[in-house]
Protein backbone atom coordinates (compact mmCIF):
# COMPACT_ATOMS: atom_id res chain seq x y z
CA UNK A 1 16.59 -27.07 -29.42
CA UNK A 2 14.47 -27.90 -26.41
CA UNK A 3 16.10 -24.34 -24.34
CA UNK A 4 14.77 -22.46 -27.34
CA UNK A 5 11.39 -24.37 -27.36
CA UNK A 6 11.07 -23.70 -23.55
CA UNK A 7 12.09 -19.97 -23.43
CA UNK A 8 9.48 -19.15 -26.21
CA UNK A 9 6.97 -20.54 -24.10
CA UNK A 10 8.17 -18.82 -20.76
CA UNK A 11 7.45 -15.67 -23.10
CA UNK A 12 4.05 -16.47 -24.17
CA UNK A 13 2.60 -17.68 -21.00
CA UNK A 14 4.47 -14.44 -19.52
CA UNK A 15 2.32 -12.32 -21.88
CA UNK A 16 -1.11 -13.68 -21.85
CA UNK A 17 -1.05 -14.17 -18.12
CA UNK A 18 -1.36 -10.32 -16.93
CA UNK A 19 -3.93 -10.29 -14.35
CA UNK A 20 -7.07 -8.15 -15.06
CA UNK A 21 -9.39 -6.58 -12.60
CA UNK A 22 -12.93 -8.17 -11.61
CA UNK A 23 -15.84 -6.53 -9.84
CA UNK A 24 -16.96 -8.18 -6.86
CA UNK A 25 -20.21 -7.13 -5.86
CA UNK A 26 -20.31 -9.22 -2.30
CA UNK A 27 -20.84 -6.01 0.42
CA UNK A 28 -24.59 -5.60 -0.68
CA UNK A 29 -25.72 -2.01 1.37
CA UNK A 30 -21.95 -1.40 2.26
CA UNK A 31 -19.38 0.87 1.03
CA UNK A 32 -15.58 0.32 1.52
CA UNK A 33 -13.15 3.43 2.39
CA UNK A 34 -10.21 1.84 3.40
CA UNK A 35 -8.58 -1.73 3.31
CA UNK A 36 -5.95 -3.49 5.95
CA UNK A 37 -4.81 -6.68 4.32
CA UNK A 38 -2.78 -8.68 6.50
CA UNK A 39 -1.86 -10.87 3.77
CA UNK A 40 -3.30 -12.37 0.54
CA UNK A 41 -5.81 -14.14 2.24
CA UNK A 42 -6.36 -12.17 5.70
CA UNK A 43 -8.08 -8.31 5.45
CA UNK A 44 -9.61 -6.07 7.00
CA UNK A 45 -11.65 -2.99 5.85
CA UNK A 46 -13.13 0.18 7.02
CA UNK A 47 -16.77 0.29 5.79
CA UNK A 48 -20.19 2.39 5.57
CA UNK A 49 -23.58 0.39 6.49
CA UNK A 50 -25.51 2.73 4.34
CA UNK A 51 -29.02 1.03 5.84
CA UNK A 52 -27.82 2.01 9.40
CA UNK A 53 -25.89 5.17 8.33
CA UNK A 54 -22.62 4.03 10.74
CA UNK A 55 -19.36 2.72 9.96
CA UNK A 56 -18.14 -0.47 10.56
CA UNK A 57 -15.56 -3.36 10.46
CA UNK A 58 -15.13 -6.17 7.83
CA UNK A 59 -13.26 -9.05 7.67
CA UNK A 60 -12.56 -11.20 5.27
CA UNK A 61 -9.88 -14.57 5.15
CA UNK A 62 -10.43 -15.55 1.48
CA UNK A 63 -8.42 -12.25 0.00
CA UNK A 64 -11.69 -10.70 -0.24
CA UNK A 65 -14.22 -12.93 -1.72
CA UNK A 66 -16.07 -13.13 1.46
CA UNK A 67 -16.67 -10.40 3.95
CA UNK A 68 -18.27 -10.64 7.75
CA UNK A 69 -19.21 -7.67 9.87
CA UNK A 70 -17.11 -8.11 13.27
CA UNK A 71 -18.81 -6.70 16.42
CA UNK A 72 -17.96 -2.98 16.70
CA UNK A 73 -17.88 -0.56 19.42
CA UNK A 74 -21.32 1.29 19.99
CA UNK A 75 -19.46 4.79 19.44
CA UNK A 76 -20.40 6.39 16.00
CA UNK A 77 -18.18 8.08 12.94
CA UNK A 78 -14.98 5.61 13.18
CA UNK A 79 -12.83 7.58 11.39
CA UNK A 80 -9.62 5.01 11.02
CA UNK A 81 -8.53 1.63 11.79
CA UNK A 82 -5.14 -0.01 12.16
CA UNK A 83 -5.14 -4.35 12.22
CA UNK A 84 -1.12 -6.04 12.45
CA UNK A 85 -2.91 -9.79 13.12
CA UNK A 86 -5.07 -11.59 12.65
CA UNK A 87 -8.08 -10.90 15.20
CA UNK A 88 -5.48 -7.70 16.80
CA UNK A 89 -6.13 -4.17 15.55
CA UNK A 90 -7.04 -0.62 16.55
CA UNK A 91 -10.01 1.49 15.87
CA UNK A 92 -10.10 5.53 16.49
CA UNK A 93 -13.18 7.59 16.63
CA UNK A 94 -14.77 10.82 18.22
CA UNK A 95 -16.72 10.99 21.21
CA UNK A 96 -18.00 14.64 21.68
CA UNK A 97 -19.92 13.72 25.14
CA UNK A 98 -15.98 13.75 26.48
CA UNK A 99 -15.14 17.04 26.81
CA UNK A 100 -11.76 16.71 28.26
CA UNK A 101 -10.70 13.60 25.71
CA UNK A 102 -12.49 13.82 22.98
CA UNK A 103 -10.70 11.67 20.12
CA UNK A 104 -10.70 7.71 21.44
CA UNK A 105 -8.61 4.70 20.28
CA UNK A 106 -9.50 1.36 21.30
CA UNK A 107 -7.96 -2.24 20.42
CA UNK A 108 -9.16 -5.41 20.06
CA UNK A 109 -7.42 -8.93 20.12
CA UNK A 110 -9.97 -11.35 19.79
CA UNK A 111 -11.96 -9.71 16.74
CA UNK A 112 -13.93 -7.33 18.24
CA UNK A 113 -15.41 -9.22 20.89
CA UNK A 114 -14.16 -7.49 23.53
CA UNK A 115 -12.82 -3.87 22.95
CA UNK A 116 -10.40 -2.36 25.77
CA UNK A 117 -10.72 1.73 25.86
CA UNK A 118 -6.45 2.65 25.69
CA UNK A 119 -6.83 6.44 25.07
CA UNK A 120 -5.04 8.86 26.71
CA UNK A 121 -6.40 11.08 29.36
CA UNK A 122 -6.55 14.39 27.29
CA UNK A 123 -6.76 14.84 23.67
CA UNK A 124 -7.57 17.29 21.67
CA UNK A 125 -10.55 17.46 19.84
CA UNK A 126 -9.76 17.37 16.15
CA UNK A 127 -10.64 18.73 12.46
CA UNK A 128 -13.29 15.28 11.86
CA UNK A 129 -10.87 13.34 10.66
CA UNK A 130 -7.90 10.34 12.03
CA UNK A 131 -5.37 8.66 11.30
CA UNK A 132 -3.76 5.49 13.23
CA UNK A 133 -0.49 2.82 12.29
CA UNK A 134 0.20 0.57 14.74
CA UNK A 135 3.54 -1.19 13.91
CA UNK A 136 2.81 -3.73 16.27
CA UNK A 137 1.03 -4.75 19.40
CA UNK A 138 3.14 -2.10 21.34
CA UNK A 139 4.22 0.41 18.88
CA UNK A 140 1.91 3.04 17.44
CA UNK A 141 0.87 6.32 15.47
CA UNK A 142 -1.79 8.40 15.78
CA UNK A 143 -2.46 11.34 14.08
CA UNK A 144 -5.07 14.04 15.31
CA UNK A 145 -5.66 17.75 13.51
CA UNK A 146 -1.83 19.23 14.16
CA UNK A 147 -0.69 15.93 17.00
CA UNK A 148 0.96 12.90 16.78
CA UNK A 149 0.39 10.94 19.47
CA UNK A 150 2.64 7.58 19.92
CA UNK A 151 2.93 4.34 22.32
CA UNK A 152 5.77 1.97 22.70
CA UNK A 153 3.85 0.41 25.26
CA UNK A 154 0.32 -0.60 24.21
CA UNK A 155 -1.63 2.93 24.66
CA UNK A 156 -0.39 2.80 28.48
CA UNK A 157 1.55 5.84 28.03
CA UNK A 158 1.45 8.27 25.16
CA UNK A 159 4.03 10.81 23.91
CA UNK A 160 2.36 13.51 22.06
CA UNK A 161 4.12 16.21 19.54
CA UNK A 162 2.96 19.15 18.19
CA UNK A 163 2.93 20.41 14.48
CA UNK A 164 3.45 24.29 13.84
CA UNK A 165 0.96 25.22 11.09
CA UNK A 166 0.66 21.39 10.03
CA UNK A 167 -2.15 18.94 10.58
CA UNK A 168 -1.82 15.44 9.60
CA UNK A 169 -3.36 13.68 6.69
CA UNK A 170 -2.01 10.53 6.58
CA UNK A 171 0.78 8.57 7.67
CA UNK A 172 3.09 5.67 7.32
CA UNK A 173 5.46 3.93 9.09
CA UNK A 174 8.39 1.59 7.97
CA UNK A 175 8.70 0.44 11.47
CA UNK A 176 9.16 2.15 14.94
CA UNK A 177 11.74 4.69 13.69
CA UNK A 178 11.10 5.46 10.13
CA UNK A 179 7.73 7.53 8.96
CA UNK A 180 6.63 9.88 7.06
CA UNK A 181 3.47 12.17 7.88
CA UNK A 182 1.43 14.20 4.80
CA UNK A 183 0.39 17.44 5.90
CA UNK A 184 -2.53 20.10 5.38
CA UNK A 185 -1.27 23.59 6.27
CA UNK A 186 -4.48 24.45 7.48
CA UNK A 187 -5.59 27.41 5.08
CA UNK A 188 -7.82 27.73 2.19
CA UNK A 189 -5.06 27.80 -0.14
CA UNK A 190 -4.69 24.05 0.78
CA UNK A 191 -0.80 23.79 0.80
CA UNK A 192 0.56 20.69 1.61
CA UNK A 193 4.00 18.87 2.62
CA UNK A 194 6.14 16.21 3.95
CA UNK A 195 7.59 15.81 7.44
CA UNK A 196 9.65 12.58 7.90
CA UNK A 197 11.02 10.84 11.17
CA UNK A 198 13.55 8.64 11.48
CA UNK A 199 14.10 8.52 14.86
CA UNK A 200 10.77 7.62 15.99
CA UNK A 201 9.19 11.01 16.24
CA UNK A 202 12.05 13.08 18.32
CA UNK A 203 13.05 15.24 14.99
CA UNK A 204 11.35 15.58 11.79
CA UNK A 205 12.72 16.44 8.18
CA UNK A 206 10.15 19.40 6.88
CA UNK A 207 9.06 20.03 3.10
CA UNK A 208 6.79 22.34 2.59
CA UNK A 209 4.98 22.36 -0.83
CA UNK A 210 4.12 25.67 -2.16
CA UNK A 211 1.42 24.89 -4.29
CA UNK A 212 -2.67 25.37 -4.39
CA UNK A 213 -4.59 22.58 -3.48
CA UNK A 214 -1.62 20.13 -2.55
CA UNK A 215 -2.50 18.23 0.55
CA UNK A 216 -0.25 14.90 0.93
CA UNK A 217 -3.43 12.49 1.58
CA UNK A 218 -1.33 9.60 0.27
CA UNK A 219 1.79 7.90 1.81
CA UNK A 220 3.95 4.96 0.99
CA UNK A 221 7.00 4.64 3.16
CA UNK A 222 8.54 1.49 1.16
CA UNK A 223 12.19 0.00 0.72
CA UNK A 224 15.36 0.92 -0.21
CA UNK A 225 14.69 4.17 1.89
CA UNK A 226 12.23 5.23 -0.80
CA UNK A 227 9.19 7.21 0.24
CA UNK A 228 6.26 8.23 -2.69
CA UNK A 229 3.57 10.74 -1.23
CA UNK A 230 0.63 12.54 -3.42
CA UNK A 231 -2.16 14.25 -2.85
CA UNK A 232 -4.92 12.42 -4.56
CA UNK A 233 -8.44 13.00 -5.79
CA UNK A 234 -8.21 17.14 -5.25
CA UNK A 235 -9.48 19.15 -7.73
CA UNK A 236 -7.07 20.28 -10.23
CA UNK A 237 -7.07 23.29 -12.03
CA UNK A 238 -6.51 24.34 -15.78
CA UNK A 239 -2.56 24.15 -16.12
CA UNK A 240 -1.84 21.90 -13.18
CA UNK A 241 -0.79 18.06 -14.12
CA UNK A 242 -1.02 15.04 -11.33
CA UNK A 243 2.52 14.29 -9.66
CA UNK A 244 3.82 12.07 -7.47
CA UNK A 245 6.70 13.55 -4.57
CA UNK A 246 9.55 10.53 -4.34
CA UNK A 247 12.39 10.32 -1.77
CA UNK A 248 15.02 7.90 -1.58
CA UNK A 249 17.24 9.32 1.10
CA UNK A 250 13.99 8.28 3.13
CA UNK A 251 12.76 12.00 3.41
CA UNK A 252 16.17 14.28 3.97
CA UNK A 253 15.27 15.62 -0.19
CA UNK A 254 12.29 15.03 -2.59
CA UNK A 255 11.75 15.04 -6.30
CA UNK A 256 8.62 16.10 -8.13
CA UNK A 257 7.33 13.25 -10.71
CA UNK A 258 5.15 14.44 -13.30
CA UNK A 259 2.52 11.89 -14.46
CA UNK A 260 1.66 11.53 -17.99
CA UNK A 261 -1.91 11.79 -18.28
CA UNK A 262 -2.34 9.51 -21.22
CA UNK A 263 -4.47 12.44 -22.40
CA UNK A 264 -7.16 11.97 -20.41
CA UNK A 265 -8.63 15.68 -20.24
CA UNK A 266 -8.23 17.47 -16.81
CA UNK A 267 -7.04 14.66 -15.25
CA UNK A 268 -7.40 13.64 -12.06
CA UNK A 269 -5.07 10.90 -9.78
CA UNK A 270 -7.54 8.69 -8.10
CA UNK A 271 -5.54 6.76 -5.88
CA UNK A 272 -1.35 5.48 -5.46
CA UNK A 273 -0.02 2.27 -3.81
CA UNK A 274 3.48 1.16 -3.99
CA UNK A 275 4.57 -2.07 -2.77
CA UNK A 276 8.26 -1.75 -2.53
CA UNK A 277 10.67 1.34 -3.95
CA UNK A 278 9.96 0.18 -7.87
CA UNK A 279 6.31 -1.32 -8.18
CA UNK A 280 3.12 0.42 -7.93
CA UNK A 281 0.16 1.42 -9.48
CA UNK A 282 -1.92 4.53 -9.93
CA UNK A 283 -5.45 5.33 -10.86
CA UNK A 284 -6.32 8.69 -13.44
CA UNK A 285 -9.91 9.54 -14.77
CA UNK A 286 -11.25 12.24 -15.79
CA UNK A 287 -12.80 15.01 -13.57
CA UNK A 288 -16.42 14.09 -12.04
CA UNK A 289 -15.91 10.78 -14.33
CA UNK A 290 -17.06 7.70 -13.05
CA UNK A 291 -14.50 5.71 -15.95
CA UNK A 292 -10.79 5.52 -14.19
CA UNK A 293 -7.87 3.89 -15.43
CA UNK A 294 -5.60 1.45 -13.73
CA UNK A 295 -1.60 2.16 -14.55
CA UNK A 296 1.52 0.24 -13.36
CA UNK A 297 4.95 0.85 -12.85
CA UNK A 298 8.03 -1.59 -12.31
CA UNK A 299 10.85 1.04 -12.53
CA UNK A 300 10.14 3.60 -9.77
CA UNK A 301 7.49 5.80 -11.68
CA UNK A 302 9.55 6.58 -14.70
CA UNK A 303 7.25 4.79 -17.20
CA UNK A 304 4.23 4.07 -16.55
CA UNK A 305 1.87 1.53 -18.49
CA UNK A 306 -1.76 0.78 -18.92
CA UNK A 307 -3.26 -1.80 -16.89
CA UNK A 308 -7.28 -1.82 -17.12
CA UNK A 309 -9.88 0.33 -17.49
CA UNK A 310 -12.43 0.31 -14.26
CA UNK A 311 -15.85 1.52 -13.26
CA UNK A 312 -16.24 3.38 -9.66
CA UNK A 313 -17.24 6.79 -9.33
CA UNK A 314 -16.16 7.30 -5.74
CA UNK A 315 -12.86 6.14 -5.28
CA UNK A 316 -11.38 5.15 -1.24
CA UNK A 317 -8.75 3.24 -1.74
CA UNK A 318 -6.03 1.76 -3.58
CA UNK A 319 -4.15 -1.57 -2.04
CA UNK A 320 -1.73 -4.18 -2.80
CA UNK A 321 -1.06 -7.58 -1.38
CA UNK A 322 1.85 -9.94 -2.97
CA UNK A 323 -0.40 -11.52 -5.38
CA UNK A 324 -3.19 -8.80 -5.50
CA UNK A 325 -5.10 -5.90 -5.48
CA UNK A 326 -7.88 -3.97 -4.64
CA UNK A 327 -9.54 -0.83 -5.48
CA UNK A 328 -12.84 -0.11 -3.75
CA UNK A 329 -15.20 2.83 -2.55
CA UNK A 330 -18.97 2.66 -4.29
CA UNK A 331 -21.23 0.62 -2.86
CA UNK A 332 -21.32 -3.02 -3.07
CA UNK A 333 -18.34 -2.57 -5.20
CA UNK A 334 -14.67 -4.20 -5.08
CA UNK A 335 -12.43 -4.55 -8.17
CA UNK A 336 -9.99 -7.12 -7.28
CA UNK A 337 -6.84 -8.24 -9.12
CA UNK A 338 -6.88 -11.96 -9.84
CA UNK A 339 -3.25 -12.17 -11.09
CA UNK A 340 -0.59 -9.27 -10.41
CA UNK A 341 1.57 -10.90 -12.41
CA UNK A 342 1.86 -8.13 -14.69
CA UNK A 343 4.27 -6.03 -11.84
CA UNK A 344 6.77 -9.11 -12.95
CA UNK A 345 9.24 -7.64 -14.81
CA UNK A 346 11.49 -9.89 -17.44
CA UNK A 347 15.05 -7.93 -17.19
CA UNK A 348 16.97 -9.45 -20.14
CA UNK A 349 20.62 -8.45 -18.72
CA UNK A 350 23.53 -10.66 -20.72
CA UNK A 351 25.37 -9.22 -16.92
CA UNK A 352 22.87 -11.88 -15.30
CA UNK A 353 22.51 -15.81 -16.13
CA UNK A 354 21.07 -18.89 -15.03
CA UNK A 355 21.99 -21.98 -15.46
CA UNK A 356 21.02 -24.87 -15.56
CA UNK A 357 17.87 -24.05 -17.47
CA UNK A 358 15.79 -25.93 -17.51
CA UNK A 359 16.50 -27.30 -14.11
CA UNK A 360 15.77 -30.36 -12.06
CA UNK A 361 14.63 -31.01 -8.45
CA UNK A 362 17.37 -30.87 -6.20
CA UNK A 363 19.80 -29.48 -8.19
CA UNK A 364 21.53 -26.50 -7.98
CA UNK A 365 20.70 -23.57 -10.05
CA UNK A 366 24.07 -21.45 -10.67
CA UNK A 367 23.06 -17.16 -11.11
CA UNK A 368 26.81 -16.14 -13.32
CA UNK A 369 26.59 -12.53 -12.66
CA UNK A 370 28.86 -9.90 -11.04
CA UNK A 371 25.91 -8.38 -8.62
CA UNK A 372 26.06 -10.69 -4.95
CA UNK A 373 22.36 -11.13 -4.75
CA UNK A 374 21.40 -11.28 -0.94
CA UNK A 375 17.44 -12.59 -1.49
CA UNK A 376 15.44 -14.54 -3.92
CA UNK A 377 11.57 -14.90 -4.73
CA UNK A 378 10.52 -17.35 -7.05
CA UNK A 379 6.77 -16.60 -8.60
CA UNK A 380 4.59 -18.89 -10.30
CA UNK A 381 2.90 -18.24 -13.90
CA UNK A 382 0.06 -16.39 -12.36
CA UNK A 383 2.76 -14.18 -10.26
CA UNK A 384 1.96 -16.22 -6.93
CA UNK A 385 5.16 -15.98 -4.64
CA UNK A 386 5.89 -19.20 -4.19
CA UNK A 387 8.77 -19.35 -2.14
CA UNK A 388 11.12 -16.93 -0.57
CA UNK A 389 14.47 -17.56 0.30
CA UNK A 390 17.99 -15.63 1.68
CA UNK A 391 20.91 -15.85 -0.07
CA UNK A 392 24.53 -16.71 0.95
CA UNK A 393 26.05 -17.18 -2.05
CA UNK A 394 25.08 -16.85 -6.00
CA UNK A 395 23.78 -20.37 -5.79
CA UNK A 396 20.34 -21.85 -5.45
CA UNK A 397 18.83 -25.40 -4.55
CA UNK A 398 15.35 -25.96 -6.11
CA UNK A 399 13.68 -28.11 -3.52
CA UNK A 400 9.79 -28.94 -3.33
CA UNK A 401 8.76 -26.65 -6.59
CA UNK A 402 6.73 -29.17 -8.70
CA UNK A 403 7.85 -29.04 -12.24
CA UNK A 404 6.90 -25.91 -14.47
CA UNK A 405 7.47 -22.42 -15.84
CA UNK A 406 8.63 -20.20 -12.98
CA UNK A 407 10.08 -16.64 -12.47
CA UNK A 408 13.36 -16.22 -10.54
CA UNK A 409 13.67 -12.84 -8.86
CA UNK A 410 16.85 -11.94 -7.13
CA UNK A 411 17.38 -9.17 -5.48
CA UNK A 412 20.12 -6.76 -3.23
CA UNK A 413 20.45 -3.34 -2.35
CA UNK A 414 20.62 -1.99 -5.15
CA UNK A 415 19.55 -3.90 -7.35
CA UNK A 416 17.32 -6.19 -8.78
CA UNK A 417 16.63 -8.88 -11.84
CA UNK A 418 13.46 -11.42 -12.68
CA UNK A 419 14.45 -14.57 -15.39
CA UNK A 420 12.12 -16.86 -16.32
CA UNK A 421 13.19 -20.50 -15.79
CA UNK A 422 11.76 -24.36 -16.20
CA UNK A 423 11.93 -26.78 -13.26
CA UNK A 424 11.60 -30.58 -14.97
């Protein structure tokens, strides 16, 4: 009687505990167009002073309730940055004054107290816009017009390679070798495509898209080889339908993914983030229309359901963290996900059981399934990773977890489950 009592409860908390979005209105005369979380707690963002009509750099170590202005380089128009650590990151911008290297990147490591010019001697001057991915201190990406420039040694030397009748428009790398680069094709039809790397820039995979007004300005190179791209807030035409391109031979073939449009007339796809190959969210509204909706997926952008309903007219950027998310772009506007709980899904597989349940401190909880599961997460109520742990066999300790209602996710290649369970 008391493992029915429990597992009804695990259920309700489970369904009144999906996180909703909140405005935060804590950037007064700023506007946000892109974020670089470092973790839950530890950002970064990309921002407009709209008083002194320059961009600059925030910071924020309370997973965005707070934000501080760091000191910024005196050069105008930054047009991307790239942080990996906390006080470390990157910042790219145009200096037209430089005739012979126009396009600049620069790095900090103490927070932007001291900035150290790494450009390389020549660049090329650019179509006004930049994009940079550092994978770490050493390794990075940078994307100018129809170049890619890259470093394995801190921006003392720079490879650069050439795109034929492709010019970058965004970027992201899985690490040094893996990466896949959304292209313009430089004409007024607006034709976009894919070209992925995995070999660190020496050969690229090529997909063109044939299609008006497809520009990939959206890229999420996540697990399980499995790549999404999109081109996001273009206008579309009577008879054309948001889609999302998905790989998961990490670039070598794509597949088209239409996205129901809830009917929402004319719609339009705001924004896409994916945190690994099966959870992400996307953002439709309607055409000029300042009312967008929030919609998630757990199963790889098959199904898709609704999440919130949000206010911001002029949508930057879409981003999630392990136990958040944030949407931002008007000014002295954030939406922030309190609880992402809701990307938790419940698989009820008979193939995959727990026991004990409920389960005490220090012992031993036993996962009877045929799947080897090579990693565990267990999450919290609110869908707070709590603790993260590699697996050698289909057996699990539960040591230090206070006693409560907790979901066990477990996870290989392949595959993946989340059961609810009760630690007394």
């Amino acid at each position: 009687m008391l493992k029915k009592t429990i597992t009804i409860i695990i259920i309700l908390i489970f369904k009144i505990s999906n996180g909703q979005w909140s405005e935060l209105n804590n950037i007064p005369g700023k506007a946000i167009a892109k974020f670089e979380f470092i973790d839950d707690d530890l950002g970064y963002a990309l921002a407009n002073d709209i008083s002194l009509n320059k961009n600059v750099i925030l910071k924020t170590i309370n997973g965005g309730n707070n934000w501080d202005t760091i000191p910024s380089l005196n050069g105008d128009g930054f047009m991307d940055i790239s942080f990996i650590s906390d006080g470390v990151g990157f910042v790219v911008f145009r200096d037209m004054n430089n005739s012979f290297a126009p396009m600049r990147i620069y790095k900090t490591s103490n927070d932007g107290i001291n900035w150290e010019d790494i450009s390389p001697s020549t660049t090329n001057t650019g179509m006004g816009n930049s994009f940079v991915q550092f994978i770490d201190e050493n390794i990075g990406f940078w994307g100018v017009a129809d170049v890619l420039y890259k470093t394995i040694d801190a921006g003392i030397n720079w490879d650069t390679i050439v795109f034929s009748n492709a010019y970058v428009s965004s970027l992201d790398f899985k690490d040094a070798n893996n990466g896949t680069i959304g292209t313009w094709d430089g004409s007024f039809f607006y034709g976009g495509g894919m070209q992925t790397t995995n070999d660190g820039g020496n050969t690229f995979n090529v997909f063109t898209l044939n299609n008006y007004n497809s520009v990939i300005n959206s890229v999420n190179y996540t697990t399980n080889n499995t790549i999404y791209t999109a081109s996001v807030s273009n206008y579309m035409p009577n008879g054309y339908s948001p889609c999302l391109y998905k790989s998961i031979d990490n670039g070598s073939s794509w597949d088209s993914i239409s996205i129901d449009t809830f009917n929402i007339p004319n719609a339009t796809l705001r924004a896409v983030d994916f945190i690994d190959d099966v959870n992400g969210k996307i953002i439709l509204s309607e055409q000029f229309n300042d009312t967008a909706y929030v919609y998630n997926t757990n199963d790889g952008a098959l199904n898709w359901s609704f999440g919130d309903t949000i206010i911001m007219n002029n949508i930057t950027d879409l981003t999630i963290t392990q136990n958040s998310a944030y949407i931002c772009g008007d000014e002295n506007k954030i939406f922030k996900l309190n609880n992402i709980s809701n990307s938790i899904e419940i698989n009820e597989k008979t193939d995959v059981l727990i026991f004990p349940n409920p389960v005490s401190i220090n012992e031993t909880l036993i996962i009877n399934s045929s799947y080897h599961f090579q990693f565990a997460e267990i999450f919290n109520i609110n869908g707070k990773l709590i603790k993260s742990i590699i697996m050698h066999s289909n057996k699990l300790k539960i040591t230090n977890v206070p006693s409560g209602v907790y979901y066990l996710k477990l996870s290989n290649e392949n595959h993946y489950f989340t059961k609810p369970f009760y630690v007394k």
